[in-house]
PDB file of N, CA and C in Angstrom:
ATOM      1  N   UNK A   1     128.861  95.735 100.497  1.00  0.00           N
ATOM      2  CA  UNK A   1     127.907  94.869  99.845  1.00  0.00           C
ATOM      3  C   UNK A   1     128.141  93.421 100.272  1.00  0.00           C
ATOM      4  N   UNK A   2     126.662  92.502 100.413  1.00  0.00           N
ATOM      5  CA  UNK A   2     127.581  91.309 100.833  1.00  0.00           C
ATOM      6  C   UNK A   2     127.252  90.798  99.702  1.00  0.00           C
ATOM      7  N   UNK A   3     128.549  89.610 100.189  1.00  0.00           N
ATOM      8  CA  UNK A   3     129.490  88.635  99.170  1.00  0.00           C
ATOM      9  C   UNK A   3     129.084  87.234  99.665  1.00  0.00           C
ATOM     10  N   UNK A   4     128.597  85.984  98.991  1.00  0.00           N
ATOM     11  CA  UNK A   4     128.435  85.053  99.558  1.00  0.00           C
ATOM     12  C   UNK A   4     130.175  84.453  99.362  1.00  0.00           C
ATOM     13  N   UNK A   5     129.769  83.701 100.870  1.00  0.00           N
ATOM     14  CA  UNK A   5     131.070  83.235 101.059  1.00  0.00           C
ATOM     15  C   UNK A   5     131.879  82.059 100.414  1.00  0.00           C
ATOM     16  N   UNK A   6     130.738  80.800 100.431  1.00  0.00           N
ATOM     17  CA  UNK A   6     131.112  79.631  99.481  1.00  0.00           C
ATOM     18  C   UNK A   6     130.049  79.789  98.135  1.00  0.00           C
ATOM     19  N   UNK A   7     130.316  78.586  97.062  1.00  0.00           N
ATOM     20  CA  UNK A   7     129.084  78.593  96.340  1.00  0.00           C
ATOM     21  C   UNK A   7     128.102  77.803  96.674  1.00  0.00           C
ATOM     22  N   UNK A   8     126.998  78.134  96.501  1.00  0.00           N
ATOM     23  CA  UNK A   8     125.743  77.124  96.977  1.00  0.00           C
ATOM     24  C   UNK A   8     125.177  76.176  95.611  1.00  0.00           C
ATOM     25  N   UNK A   9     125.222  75.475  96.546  1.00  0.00           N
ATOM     26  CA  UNK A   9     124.966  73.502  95.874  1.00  0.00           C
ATOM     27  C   UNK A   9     123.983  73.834  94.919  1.00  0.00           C
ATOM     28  N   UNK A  10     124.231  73.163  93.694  1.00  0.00           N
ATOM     29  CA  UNK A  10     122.655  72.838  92.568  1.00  0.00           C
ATOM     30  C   UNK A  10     121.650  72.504  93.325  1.00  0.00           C
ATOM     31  N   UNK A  11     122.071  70.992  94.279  1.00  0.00           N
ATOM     32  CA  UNK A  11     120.506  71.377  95.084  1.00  0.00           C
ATOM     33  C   UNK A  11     119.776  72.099  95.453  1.00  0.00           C
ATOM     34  N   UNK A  12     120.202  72.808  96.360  1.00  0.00           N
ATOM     35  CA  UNK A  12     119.795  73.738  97.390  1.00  0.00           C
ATOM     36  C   UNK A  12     119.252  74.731  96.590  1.00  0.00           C
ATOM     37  N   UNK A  13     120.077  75.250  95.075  1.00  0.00           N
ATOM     38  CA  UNK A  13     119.911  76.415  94.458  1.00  0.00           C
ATOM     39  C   UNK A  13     118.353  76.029  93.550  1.00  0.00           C
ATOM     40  N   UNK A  14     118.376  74.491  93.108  1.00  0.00           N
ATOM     41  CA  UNK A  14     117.157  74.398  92.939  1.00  0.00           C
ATOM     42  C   UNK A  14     115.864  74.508  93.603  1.00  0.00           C
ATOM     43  N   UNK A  15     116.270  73.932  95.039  1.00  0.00           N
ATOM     44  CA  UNK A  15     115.553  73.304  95.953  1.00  0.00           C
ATOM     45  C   UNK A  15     114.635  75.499  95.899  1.00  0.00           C
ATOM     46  N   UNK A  16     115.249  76.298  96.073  1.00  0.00           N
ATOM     47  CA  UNK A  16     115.209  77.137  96.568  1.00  0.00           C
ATOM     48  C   UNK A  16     114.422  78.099  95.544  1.00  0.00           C
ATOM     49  N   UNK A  17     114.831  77.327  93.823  1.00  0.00           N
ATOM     50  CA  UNK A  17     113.927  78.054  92.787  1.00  0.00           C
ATOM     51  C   UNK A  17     112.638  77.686  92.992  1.00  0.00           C
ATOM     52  N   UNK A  18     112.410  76.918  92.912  1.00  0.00           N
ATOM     53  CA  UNK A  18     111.427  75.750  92.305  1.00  0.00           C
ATOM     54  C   UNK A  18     110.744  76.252  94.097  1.00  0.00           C
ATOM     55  N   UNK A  19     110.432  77.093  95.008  1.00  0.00           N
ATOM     56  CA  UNK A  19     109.559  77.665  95.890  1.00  0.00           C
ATOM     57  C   UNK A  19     109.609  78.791  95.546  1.00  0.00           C
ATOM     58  N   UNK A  20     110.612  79.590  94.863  1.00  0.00           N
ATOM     59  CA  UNK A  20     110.233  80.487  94.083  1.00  0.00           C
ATOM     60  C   UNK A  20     108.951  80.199  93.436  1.00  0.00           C
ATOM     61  N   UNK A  21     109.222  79.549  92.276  1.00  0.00           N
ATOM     62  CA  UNK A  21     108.120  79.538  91.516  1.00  0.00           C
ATOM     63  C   UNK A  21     106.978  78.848  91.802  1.00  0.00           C
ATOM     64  N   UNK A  22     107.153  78.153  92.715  1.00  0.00           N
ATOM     65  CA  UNK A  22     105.604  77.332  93.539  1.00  0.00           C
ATOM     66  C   UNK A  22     104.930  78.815  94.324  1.00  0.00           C
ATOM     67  N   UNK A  23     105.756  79.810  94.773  1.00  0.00           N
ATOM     68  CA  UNK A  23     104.520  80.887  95.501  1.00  0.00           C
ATOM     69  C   UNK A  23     104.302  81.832  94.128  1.00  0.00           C
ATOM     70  N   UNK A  24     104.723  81.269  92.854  1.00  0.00           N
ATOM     71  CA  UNK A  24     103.921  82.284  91.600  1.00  0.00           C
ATOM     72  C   UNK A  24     102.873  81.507  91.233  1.00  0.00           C
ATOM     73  N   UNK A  25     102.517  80.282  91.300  1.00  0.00           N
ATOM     74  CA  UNK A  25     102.311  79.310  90.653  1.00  0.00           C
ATOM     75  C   UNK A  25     100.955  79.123  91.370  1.00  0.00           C
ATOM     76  N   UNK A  26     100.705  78.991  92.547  1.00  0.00           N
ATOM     77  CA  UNK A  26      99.576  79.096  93.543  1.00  0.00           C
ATOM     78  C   UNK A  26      99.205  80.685  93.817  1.00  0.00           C
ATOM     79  N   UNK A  27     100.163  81.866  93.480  1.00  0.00           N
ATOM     80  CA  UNK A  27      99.332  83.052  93.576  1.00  0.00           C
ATOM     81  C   UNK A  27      98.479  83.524  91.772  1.00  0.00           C
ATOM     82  N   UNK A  28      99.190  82.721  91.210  1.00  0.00           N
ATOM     83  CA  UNK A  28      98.162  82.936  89.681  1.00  0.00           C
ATOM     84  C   UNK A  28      97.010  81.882  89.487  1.00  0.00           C
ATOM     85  N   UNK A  29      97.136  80.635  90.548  1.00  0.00           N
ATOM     86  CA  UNK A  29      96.077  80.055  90.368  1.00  0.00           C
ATOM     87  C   UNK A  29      94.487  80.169  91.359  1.00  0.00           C
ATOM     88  N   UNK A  30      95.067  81.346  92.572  1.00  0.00           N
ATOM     89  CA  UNK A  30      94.484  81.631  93.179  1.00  0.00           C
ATOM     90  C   UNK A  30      93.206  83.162  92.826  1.00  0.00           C
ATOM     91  N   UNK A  31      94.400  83.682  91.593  1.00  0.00           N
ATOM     92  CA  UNK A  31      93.798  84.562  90.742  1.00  0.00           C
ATOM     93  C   UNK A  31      92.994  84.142  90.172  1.00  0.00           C
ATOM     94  N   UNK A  32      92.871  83.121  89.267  1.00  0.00           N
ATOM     95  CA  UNK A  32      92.233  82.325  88.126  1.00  0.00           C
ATOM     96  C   UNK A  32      91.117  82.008  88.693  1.00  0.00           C
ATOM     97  N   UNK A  33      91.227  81.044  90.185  1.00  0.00           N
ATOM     98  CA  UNK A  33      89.746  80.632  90.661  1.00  0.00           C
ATOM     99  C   UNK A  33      89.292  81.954  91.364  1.00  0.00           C
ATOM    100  N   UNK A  34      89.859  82.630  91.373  1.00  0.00           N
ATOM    101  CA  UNK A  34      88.572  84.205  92.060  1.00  0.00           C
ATOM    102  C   UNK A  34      87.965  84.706  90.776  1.00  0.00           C
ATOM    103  N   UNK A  35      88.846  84.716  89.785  1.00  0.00           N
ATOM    104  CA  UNK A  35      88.018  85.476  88.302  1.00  0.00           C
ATOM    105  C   UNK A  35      87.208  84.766  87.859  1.00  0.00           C
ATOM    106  N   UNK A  36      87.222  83.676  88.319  1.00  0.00           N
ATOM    107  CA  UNK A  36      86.497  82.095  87.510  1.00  0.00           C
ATOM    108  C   UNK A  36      85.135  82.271  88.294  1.00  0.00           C
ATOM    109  N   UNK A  37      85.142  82.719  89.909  1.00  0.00           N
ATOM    110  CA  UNK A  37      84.461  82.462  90.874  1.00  0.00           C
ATOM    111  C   UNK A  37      83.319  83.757  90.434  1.00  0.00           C
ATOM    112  N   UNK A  38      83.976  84.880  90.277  1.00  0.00           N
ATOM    113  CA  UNK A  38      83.494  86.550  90.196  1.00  0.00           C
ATOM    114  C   UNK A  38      82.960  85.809  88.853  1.00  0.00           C
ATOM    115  N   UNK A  39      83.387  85.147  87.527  1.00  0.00           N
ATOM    116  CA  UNK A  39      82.169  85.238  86.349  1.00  0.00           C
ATOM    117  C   UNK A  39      81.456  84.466  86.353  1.00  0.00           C
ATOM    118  N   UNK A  40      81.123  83.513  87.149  1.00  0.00           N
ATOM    119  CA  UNK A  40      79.769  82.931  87.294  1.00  0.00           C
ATOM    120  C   UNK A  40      78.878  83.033  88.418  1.00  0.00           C
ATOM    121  N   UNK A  41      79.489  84.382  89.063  1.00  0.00           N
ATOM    122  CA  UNK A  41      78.570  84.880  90.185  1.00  0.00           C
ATOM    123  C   UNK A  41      78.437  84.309  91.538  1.00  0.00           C
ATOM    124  N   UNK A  42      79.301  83.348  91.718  1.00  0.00           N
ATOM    125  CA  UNK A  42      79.478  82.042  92.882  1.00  0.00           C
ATOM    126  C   UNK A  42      80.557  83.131  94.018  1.00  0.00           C
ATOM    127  N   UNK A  43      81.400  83.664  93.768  1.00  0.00           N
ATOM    128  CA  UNK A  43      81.857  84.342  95.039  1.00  0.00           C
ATOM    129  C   UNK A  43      81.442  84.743  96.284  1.00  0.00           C
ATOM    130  N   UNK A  44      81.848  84.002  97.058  1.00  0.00           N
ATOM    131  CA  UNK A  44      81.027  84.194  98.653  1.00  0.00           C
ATOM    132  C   UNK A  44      82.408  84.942  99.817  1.00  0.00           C
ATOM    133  N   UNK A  45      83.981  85.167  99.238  1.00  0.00           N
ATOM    134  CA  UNK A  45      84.574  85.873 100.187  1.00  0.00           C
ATOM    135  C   UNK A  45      84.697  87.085  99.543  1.00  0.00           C
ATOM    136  N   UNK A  46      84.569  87.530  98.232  1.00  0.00           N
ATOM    137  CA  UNK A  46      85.187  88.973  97.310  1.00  0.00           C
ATOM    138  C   UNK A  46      83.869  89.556  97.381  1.00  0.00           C
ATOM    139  N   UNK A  47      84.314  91.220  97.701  1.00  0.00           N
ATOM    140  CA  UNK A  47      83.279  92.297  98.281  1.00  0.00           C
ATOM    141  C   UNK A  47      83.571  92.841  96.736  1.00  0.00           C
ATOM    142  N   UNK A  48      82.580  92.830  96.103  1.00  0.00           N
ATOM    143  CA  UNK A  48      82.400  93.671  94.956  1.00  0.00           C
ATOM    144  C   UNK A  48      81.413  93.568  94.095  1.00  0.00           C
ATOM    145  N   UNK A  49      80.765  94.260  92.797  1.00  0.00           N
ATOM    146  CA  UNK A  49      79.833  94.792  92.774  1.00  0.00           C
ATOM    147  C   UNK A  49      78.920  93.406  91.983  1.00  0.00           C
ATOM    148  N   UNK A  50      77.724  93.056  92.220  1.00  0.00           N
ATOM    149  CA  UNK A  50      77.330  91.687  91.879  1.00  0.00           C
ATOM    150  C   UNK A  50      76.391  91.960  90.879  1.00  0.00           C
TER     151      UNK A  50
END
């Protein structure tokens, strides 16, 4: 199993959350404007039923 070798810096360990949560953060808001887009009938890239 690997073992990290040193410990990694608060920075870095932040630096490294915080893009964690920026690719949740832009994939739920990317959700929001397609559902937003699909209920007022404005969707021009989503194939589904109109």
């Amino acid at each position: 199993m690997a073992v990290p070798k040193k410990r990694t810096s608060i920075s870095k360990k932040r630096i490294r959350k915080n893009i964690w949560k920026n690719k949740g953060r832009r994939a739920a808001l990317k959700a929001f404007s397609l559902a937003k887009s699909l209920s007022t009938g404005n969707s021009q890239s989503f194939l589904g039923d109109k």
